[in-house]
Protein backbone atom coordinates (compact mmCIF):
# COMPACT_ATOMS: atom_id res chain seq x y z
CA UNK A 1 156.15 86.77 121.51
CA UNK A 2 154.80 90.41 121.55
CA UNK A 3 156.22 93.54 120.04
CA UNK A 4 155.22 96.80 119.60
CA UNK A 5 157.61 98.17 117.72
CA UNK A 6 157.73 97.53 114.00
CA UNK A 7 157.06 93.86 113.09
CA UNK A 8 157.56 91.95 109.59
CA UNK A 9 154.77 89.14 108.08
CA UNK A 10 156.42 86.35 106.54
CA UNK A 11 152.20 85.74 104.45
CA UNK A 12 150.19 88.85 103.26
CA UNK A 13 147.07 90.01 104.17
CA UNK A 14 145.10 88.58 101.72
CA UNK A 15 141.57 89.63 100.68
CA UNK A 16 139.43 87.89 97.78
CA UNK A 17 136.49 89.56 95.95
CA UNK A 18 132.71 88.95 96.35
CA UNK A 19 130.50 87.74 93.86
CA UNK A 20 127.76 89.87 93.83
CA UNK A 21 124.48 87.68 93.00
CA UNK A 22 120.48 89.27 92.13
CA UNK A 23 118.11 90.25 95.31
CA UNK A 24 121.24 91.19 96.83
CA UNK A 25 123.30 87.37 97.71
CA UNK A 26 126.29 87.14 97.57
CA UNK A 27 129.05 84.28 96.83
CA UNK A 28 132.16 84.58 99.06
CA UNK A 29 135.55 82.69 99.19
CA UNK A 30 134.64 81.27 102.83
CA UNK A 31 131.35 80.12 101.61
CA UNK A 32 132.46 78.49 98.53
CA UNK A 33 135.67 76.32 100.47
CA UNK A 34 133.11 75.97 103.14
CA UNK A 35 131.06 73.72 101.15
CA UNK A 36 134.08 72.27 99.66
CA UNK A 37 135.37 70.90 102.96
CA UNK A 38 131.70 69.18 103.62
CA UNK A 39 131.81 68.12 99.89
CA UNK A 40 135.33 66.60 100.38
CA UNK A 41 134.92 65.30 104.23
CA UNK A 42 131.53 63.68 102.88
CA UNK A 43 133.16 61.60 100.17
CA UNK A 44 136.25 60.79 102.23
CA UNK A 45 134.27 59.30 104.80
CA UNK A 46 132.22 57.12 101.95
CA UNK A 47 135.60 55.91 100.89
CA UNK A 48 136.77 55.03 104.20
CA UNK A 49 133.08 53.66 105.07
CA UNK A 50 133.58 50.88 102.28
CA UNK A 51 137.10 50.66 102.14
CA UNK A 52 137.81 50.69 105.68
CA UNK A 53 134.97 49.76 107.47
CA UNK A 54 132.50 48.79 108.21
CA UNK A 55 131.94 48.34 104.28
CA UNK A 56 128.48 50.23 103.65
CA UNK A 57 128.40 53.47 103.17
CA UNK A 58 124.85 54.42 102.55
CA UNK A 59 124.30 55.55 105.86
CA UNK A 60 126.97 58.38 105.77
CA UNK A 61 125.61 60.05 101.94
CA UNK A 62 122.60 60.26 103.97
CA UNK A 63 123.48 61.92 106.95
CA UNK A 64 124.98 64.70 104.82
CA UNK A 65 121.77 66.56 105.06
CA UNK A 66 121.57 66.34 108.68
CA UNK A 67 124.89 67.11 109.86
CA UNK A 68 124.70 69.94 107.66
CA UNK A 69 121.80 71.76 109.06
CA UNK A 70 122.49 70.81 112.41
CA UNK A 71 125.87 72.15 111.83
CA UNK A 72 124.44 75.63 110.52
CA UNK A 73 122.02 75.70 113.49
CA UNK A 74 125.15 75.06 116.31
CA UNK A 75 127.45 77.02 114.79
CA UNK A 76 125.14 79.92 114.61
CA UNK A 77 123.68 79.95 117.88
CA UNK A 78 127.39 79.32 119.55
CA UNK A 79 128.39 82.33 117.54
CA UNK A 80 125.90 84.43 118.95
CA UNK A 81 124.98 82.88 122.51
CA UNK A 82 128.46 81.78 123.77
CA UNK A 83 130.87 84.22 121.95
CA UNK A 84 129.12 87.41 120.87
CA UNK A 85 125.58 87.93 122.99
CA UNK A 86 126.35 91.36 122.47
CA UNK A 87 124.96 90.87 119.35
CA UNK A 88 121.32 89.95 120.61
CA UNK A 89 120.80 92.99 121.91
CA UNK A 90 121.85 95.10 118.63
CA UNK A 91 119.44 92.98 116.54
CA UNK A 92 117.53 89.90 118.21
CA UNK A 93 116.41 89.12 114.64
CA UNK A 94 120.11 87.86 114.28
CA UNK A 95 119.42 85.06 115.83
CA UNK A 96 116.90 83.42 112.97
CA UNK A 97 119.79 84.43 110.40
CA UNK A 98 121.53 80.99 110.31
CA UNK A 99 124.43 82.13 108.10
CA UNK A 100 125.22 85.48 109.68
CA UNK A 101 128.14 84.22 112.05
CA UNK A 102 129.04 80.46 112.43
CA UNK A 103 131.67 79.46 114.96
CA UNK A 104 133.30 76.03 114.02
CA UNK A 105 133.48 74.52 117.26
CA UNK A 106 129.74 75.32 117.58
CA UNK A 107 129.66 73.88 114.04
CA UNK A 108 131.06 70.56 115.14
CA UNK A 109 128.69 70.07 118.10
CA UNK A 110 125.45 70.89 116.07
CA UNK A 111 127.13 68.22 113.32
CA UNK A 112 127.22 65.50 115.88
CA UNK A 113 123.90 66.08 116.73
CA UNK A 114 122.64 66.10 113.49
CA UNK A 115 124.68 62.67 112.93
CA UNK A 116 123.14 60.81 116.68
CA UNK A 117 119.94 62.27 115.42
CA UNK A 118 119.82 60.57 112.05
CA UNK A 119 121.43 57.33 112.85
CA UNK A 120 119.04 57.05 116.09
CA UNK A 121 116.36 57.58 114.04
CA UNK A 122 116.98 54.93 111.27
CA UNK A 123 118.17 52.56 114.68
CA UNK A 124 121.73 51.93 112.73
CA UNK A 125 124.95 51.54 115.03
CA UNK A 126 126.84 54.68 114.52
CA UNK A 127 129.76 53.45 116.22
CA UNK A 128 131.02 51.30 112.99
CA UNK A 129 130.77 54.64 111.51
CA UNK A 130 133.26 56.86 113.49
CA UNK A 131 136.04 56.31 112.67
CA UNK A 132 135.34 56.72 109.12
CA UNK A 133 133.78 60.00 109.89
CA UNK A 134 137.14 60.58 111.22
CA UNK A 135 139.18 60.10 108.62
CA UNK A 136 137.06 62.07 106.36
CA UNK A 137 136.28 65.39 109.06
CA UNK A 138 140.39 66.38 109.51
CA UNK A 139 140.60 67.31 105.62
CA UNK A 140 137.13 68.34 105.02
CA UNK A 141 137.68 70.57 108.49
CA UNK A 142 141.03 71.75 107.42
CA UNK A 143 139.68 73.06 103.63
CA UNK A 144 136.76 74.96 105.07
CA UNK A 145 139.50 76.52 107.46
CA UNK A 146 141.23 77.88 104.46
CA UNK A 147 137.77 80.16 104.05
CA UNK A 148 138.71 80.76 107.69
CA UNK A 149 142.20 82.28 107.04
CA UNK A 150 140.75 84.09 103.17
CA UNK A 151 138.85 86.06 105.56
CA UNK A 152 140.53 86.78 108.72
CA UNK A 153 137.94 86.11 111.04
CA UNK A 154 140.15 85.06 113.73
CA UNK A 155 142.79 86.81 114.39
CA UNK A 156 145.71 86.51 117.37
CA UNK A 157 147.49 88.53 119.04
CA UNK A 158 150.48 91.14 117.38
CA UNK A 159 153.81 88.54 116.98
CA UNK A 160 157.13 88.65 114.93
CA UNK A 161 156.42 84.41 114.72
CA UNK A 162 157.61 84.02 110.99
CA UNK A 163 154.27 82.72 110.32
CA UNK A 164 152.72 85.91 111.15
CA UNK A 165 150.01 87.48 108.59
CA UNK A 166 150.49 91.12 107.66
CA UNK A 167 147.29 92.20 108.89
CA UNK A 168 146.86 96.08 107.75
CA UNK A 169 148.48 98.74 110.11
CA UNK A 170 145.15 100.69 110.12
CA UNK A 171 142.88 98.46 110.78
CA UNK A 172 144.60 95.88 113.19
CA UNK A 173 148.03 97.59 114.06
CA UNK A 174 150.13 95.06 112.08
CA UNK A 175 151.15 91.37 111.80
CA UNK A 176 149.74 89.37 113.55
CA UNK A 177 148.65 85.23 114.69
CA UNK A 178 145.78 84.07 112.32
CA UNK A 179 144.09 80.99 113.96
CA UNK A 180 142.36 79.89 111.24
CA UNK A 181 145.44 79.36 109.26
CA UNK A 182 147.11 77.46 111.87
CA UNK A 183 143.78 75.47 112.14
CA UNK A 184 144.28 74.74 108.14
CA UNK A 185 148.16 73.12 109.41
CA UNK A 186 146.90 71.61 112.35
CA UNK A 187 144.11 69.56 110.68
CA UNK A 188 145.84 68.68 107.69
CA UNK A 189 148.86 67.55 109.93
CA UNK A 190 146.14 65.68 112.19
CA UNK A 191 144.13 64.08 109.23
CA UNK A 192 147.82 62.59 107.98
CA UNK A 193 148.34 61.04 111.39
CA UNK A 194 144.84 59.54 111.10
CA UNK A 195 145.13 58.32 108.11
CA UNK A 196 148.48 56.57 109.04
CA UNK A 197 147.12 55.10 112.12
CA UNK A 198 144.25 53.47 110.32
CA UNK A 199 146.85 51.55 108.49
CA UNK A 200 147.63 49.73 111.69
CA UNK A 201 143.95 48.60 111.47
CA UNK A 202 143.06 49.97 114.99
CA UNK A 203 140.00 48.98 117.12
CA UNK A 204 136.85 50.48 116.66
CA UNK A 205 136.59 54.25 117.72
CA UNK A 206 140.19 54.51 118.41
CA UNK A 207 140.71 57.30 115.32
CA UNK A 208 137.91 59.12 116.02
CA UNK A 209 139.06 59.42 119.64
CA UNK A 210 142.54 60.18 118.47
CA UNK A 211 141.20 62.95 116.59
CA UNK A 212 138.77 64.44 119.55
CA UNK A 213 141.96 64.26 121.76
CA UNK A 214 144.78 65.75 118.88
CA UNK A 215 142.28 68.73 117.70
CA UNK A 216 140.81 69.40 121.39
CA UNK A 217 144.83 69.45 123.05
CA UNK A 218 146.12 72.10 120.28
CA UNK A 219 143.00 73.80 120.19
CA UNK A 220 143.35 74.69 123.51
CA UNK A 221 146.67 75.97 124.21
CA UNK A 222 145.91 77.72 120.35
CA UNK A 223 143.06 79.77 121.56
CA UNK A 224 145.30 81.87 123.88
CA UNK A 225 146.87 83.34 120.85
CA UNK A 226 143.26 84.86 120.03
CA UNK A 227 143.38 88.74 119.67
CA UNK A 228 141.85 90.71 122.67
CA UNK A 229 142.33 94.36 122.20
CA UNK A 230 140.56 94.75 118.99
CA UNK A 231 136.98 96.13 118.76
CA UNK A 232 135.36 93.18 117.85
CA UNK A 233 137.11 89.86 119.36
CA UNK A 234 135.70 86.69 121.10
CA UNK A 235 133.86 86.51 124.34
CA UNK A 236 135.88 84.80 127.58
CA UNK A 237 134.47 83.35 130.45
CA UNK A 238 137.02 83.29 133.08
CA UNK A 239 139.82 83.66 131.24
CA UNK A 240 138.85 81.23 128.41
CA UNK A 241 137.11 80.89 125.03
CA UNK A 242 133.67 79.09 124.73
CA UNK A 243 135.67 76.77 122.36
CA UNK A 244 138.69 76.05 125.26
CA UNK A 245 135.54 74.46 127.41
CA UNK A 246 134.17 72.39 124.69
CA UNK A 247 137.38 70.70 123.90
CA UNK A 248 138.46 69.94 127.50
CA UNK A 249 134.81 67.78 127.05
CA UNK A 250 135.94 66.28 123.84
CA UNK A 251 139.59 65.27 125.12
CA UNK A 252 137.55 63.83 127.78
CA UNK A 253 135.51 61.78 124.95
CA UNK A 254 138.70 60.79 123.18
CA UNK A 255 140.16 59.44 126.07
CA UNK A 256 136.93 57.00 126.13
CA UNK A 257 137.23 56.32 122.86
CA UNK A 258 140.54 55.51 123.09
CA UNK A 259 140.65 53.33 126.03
CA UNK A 260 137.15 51.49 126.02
CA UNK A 261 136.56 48.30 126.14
CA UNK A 262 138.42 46.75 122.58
CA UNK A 263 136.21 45.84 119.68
CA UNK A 264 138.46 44.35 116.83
CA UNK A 265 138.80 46.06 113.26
CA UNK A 266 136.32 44.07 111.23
CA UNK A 267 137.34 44.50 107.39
CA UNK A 268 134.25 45.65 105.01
CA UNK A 269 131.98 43.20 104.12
CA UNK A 270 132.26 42.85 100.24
CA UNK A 271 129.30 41.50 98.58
CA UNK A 272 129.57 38.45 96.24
CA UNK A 273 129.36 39.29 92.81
CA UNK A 274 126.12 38.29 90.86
CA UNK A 275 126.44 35.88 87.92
């Protein structure tokens, strides 16, 4: 619900310093829980890999490297090709600078192409794999969101939802939706619900499509809270975000997953021990 009268913020508008580093880097808050949400997915889904299944996890420390990059790579060139071209035409340059603007969605798609890429390459099944991925993606995904909400990159439209972040009068006319912080609630709510389900030892691919179908549905209906009278906001294509097309092709996937052809949970393989 919109106002325009005078609204109260139940969070504040917070803003973290920058670490100021030689030959002018820098070290910011989203960059730091960025790579703490790869560090964190990455181990979970080691865990899960032996734990879970399919009992080996050497394949998933090294496609670390590869889903990283490709995930740079996609979520830079959805950042400036699908959401802000605009941005090609102040400085094509931009386009080379990897870490100058990242959407996550774009992020995700560039991640699972650095994953078929890898596992293609060293001709291992990925599809043992998925689900473990899963179950280690919701949490890592919902940490590196917390960099999302630190620096209000995405914010909604003006509310009086109790949830609303005092964003400054001046700059943004007052509270308003901040989609990255629901994105924090939504994926740590999601990754619980995953990690539940895989108690019920579920057939193969069945988490990883529950998560394509949970993320993609309130993604979706979430992205219409996205501001669109500020100076600077995303790029829609009939009415909808590049990110609202993308999911309605990973509910799509989910649904597969979910309803394909069963292949039993097979419990890890544990090695005998060695006299």
């Amino acid at each position: 619900m919109q106002h325009h009268g005078a609204l109260k913020a139940l969070i504040p508008y917070l803003e973290l310093p920058v670490l100021s580093l030689p030959f002018g880097q820098k070290i910011d808050i989203f960059g730091v829980l960025s790579a703490a949400g790869v560090v964190v997915g990455a181990l979970l889904a080691a865990r899960f890999a032996r734990t879970y299944a399919p009992g080996d996890d050497t394949p998933l420390k090294d496609v670390v490297t590869p889903a990283v990059v490709g995930g740079l790579v996609g979520g830079h060139f959805m950042h400036v090709f699908a959401y802000h071209p605009e941005l090609l035409q102040q400085d094509p340059w931009i386009v080379l600078r990897v870490w100058d603007g990242l959407s996550s969605m774009g992020g995700v798609l560039g991640a699972l192409v650095g994953i078929f890429w890898f596992f293609r390459r060293e001709k291992i099944p990925l599809m043992p794999y998925v689900d473990a991925i899963a179950l280690g993606a919701a949490p890592g995904w919902s940490i590196a969101r917390i960099g999302c909400f630190f620096v209000h990159d995405h914010p909604g439209t003006r509310t009086d939802f109790p949830l609303a972040v005092a964003f400054p009068v001046d700059r943004y006319g007052g509270p308003r939706h901040d989609l990255g912080l629901y994105d924090v609630f939504v994926l740590a709510a999601i990754g619980g619900v995953l990690y539940g389900f895989s108690r019920l030892k579920p057939a193969q691919g069945r988490i990883m499509g529950l998560l394509a179908v949970l993320y993609s549905v309130s993604r979706f209906f979430l992205d219409f809270l996205r501001a669109s009278d500020l100076s600077f906001v995303d790029r829609r294509y009939a009415g909808l975000t590049p990110a609202q097309y993308v999911v309605v092709v990973l509910v799509g996937i989910g649904i597969w997953l979910l309803t394909r052809k069963s292949v039993p949970y097979a419990p890890p393989v544990v090695a005998p021990a060695t006299k």
